[in-house]
Protein backbone atom coordinates (compact mmCIF):
# COMPACT_ATOMS: atom_id res chain seq x y z
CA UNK A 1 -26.89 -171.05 -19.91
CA UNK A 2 -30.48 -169.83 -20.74
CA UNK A 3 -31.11 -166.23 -21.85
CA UNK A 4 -32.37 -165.29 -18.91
CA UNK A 5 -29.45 -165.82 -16.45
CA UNK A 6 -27.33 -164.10 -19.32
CA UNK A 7 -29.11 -160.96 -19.50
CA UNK A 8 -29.24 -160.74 -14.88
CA UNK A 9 -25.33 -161.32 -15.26
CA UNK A 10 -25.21 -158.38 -18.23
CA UNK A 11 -27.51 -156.31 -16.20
CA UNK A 12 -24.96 -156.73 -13.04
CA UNK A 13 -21.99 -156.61 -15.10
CA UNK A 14 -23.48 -153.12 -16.36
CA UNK A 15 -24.59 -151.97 -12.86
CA UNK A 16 -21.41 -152.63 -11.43
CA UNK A 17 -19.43 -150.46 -14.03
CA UNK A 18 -21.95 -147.75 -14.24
CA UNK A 19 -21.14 -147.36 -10.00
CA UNK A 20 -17.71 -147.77 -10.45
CA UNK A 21 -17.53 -144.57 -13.17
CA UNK A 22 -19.83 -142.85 -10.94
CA UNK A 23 -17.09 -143.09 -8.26
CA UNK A 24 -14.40 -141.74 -10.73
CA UNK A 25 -16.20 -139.34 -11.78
CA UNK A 26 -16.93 -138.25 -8.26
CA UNK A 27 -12.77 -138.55 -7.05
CA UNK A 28 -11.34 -136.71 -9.60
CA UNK A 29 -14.39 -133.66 -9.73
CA UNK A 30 -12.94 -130.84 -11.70
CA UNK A 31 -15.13 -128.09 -9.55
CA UNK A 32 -16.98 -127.30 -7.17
CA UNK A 33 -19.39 -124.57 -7.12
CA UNK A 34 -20.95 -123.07 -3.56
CA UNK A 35 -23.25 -119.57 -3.43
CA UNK A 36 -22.78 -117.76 -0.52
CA UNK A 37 -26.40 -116.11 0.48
CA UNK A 38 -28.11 -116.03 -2.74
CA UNK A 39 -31.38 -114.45 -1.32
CA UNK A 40 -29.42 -111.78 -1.17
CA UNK A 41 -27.65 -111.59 -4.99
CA UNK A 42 -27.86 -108.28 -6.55
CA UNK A 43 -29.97 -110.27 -9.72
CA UNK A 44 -30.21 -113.84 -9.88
CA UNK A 45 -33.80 -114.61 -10.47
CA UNK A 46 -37.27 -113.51 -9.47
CA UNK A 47 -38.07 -116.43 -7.64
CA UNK A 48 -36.67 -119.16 -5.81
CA UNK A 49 -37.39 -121.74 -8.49
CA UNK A 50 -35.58 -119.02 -11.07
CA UNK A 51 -32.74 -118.51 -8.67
CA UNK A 52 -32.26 -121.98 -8.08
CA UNK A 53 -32.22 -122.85 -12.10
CA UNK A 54 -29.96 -120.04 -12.45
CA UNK A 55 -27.43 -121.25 -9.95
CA UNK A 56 -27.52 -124.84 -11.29
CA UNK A 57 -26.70 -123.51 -14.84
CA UNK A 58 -23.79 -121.27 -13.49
CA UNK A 59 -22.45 -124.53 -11.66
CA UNK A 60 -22.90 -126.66 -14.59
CA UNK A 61 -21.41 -124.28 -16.55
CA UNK A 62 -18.09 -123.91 -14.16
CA UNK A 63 -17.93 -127.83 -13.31
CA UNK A 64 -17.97 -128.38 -17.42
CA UNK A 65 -15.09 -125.44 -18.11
CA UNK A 66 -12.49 -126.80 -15.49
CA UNK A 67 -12.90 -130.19 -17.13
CA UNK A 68 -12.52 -129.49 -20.40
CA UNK A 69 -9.72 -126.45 -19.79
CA UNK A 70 -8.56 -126.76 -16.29
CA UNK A 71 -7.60 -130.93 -16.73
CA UNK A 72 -6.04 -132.29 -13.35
CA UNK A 73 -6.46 -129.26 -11.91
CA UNK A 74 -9.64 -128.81 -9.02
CA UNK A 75 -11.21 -125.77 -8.99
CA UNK A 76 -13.41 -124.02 -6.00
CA UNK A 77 -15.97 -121.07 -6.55
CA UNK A 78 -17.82 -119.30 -3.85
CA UNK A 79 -20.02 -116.96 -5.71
CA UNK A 80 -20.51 -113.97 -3.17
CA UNK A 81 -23.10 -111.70 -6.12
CA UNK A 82 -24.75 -112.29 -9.36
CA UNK A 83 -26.30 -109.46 -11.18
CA UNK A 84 -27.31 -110.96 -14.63
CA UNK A 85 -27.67 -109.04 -17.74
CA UNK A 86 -30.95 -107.18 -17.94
CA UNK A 87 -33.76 -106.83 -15.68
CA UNK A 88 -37.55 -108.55 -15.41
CA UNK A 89 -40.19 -105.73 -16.14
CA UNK A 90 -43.97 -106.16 -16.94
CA UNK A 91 -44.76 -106.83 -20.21
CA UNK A 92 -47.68 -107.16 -22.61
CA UNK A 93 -51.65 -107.06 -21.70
CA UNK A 94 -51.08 -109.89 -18.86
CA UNK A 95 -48.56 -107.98 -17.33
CA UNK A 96 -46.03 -111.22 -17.71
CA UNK A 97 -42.73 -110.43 -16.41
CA UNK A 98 -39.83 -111.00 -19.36
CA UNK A 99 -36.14 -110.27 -18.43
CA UNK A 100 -35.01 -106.93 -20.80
CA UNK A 101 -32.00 -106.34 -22.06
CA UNK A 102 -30.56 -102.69 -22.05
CA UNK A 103 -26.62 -101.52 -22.39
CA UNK A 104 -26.69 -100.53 -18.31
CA UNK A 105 -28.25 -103.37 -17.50
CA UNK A 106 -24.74 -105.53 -17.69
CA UNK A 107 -23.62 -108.84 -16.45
CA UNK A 108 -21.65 -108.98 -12.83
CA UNK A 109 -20.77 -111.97 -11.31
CA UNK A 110 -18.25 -111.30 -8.23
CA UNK A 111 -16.84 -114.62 -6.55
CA UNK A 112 -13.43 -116.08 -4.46
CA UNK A 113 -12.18 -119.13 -6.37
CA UNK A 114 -9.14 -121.51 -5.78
CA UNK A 115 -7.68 -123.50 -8.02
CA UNK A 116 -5.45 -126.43 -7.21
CA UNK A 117 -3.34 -129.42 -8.68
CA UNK A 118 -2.32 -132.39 -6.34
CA UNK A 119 -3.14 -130.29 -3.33
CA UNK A 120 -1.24 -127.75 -3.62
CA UNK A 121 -2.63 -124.12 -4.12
CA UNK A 122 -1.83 -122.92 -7.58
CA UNK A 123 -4.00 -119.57 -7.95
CA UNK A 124 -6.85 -117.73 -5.20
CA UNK A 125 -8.93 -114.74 -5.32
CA UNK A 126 -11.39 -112.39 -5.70
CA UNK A 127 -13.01 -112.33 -9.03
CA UNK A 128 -15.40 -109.12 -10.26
CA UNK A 129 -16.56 -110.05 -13.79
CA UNK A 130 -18.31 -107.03 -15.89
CA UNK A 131 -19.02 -106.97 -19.43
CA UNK A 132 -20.22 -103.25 -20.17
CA UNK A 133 -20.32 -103.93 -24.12
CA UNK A 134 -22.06 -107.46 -23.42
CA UNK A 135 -24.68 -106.63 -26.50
CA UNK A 136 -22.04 -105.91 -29.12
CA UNK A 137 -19.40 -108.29 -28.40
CA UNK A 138 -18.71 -111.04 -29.91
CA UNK A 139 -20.83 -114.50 -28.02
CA UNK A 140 -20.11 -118.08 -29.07
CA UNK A 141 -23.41 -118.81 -27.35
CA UNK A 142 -26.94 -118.69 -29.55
CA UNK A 143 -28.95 -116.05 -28.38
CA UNK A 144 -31.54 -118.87 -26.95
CA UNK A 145 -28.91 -120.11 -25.00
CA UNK A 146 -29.86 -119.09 -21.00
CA UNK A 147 -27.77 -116.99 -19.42
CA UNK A 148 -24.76 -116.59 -22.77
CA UNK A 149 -23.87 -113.32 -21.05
CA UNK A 150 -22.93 -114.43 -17.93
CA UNK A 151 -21.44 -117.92 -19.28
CA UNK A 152 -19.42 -115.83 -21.73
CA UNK A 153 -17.79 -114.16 -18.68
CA UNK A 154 -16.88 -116.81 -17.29
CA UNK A 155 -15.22 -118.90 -20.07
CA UNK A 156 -13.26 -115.59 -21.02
CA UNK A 157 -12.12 -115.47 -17.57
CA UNK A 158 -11.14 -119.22 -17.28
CA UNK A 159 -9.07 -118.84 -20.34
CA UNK A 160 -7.49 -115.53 -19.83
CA UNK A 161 -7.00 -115.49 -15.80
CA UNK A 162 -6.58 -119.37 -15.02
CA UNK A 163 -5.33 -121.16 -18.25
CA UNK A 164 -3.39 -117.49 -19.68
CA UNK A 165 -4.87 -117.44 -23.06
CA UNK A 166 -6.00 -114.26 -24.58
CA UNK A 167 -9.09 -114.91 -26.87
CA UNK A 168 -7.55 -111.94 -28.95
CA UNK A 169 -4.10 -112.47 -30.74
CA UNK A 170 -1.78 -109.62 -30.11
CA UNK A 171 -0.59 -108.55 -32.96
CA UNK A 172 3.36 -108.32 -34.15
């Protein structure tokens, strides 16, 4: 067989699996993510382009936590408001707008999320998520890291609402 017919056969062979994870991937999605009238979110962006990067980072974010802590289980958000943490002001001699970060200027991310196994309805609700202390508390996320606030909320709330961990040991 010349080199040639084994590298179309490879290529196939590679196309064909490469389709057929896609298709797994697709039948067993962890999440899925929807945003209910987001021209209308208390804070999500100055612009369509930022609003639309900021929603694809909050649904990346959510599809990647149910799959690494929510396995077998699907899980459906419908984010209804997004405030995120600070505000965009003017800044510097051009006037460029930069989002600022004060103490009342705090995350919010309110949403109605269902999470499932099988089917069958495991948990549902209305979810408000604050963080008034967001500056002083404790982030696993590098402050370059878009949006840590807002994706701190929402891992603390996976683990302590949908998987029952607290992140803080009680003590005996």
């Amino acid at each position: 067989m010349t080199a040639s017919k084994l590298l179309i056969r490879g290529m196939g062979a590679g196309l064909v699996a490469l389709s057929l994870s896609a298709l797994a991937a697709a039948a067993h999605a962890q999440a899925e993510v929807k945003f209910t009238k987001p021209e209308n979110f208390s804070d999500i962006g100055e612009n369509s382009r930022d609003r639309d990067t900021a929603m694809k980072q909050l649904a990346d974010h959510i599809e990647a936590l149910a799959a690494r802590q929510l396995p077998g289980k699907q899980l459906k958000v419908e984010f209804t408001d997004v405030d995120l943490a600070g505000e965009i002001e003017p800044r510097g001699g051009n006037m460029d707008r930069v989002r600022v970060l004060r103490s009342a200027t705090i995350p919010r991310l309110e949403f109605n999320y269902t999470l499932s196994e099988n089917g069958k309805e495991l948990k549902s609700g209305k979810a408000v998520l604050r963080d008034l202390n967001y500056q002083m508390s404790a982030n696993r996320y590098f402050d370059t890291e878009p949006m840590r606030y807002e994706k701190k909320l929402l891992d603390d709330w996976v683990e302590k609402d949908l998987v029952g961990k607290d992140r803080v040991a009680a003590k005996p």
